[in-house]
Protein backbone atom coordinates (compact mmCIF):
# COMPACT_ATOMS: atom_id res chain seq x y z
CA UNK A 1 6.38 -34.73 2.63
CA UNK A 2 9.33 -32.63 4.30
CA UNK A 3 8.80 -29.12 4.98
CA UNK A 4 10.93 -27.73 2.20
CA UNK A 5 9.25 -29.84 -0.21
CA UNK A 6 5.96 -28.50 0.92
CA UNK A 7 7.28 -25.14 0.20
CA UNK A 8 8.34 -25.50 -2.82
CA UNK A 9 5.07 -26.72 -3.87
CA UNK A 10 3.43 -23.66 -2.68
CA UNK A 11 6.08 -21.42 -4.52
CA UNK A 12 5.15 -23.73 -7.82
CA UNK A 13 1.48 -22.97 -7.24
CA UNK A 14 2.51 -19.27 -6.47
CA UNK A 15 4.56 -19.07 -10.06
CA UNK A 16 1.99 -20.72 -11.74
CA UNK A 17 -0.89 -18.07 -11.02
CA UNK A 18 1.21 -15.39 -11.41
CA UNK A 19 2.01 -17.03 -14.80
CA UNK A 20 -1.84 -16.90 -15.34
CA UNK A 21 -2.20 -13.42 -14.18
CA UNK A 22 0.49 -11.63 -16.46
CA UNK A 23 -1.16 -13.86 -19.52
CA UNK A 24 -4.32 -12.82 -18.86
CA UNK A 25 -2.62 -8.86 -18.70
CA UNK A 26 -0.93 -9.46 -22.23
CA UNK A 27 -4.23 -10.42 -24.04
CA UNK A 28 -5.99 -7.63 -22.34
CA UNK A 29 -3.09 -5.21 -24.11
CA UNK A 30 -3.85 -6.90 -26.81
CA UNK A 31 -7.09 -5.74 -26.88
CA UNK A 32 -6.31 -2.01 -25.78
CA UNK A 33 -3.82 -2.04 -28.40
CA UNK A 34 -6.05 -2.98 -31.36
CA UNK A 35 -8.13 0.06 -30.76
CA UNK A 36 -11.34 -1.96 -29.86
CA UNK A 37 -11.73 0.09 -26.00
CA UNK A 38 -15.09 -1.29 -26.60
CA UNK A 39 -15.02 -4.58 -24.76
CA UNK A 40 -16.56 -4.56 -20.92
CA UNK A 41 -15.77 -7.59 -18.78
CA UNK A 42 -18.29 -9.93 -16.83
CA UNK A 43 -17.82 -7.94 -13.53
CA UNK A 44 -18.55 -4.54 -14.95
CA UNK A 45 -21.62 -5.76 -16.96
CA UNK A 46 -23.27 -7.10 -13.94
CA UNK A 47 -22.40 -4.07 -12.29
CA UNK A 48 -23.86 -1.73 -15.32
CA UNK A 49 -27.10 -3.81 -15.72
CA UNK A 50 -27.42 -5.54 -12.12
CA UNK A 51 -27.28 -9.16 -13.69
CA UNK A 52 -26.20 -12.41 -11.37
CA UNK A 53 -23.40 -14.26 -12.96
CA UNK A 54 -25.97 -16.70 -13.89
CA UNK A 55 -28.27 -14.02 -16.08
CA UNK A 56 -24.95 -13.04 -17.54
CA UNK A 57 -24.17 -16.61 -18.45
CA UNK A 58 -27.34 -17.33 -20.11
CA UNK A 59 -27.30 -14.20 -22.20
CA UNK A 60 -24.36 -15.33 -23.86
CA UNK A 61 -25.27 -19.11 -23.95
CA UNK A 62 -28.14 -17.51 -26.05
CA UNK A 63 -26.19 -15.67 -28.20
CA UNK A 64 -27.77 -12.26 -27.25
CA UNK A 65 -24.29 -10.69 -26.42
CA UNK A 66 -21.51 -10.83 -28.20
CA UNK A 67 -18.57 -11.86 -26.83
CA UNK A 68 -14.76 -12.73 -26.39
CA UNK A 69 -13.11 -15.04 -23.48
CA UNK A 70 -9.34 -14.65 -22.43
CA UNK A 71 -8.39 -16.88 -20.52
CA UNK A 72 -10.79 -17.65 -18.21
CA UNK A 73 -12.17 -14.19 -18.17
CA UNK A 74 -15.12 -13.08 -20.54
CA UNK A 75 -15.60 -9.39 -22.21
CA UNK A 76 -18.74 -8.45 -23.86
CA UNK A 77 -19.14 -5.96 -26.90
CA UNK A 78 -19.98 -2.43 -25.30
CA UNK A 79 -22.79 -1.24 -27.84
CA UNK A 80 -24.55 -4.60 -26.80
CA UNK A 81 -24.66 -3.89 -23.29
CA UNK A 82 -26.27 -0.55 -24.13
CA UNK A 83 -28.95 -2.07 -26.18
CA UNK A 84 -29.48 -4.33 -23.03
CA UNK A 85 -29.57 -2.04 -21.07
CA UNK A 86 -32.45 -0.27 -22.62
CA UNK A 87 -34.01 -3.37 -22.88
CA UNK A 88 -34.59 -4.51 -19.84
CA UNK A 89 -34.83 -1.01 -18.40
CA UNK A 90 -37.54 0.50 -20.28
């Protein structure tokens, strides 16, 4: 493979996740724009109740939280992560 092939490879890999990213930013206005502010994603859940990914994952395997994925990103129902919360830190 020549040199400027290999680059151009890289800048079709660049394009493409850049492609990805501005997706995933349209669905997330989407969201914002249909008044529903009350959708938390994975990384501030785990944050707010100190779950691993893994905890997280079964949770909604289980059906306890509700949820919506975009993309390949996942946003949970705020009001559920309260009742969680309280849940597990009574």
């Amino acid at each position: 493979m020549s040199e400027l092939a290999h680059i151009i490879e890289i800048l079709e890999r660049m394009e493409k996740k850049q492609n990805e990213f501005f997706s995933e930013m349209r669905a997330m206005d989407k969201i914002r724009e249909s008044g529903t502010e009350q959708w938390v994603d994975s990384l501030e859940v785990q944050r707010m109740l100190s779950f691993s990914p893994s905890t997280l994952y079964r949770l909604r395997k289980n059906g306890d939280l509700i949820f919506k994925r975009l993309g390949a990103r996942y946003f949970y129902y705020a009001p559920d992560i309260f009742k969680l919360k309280d849940q597990y830190l009574k």
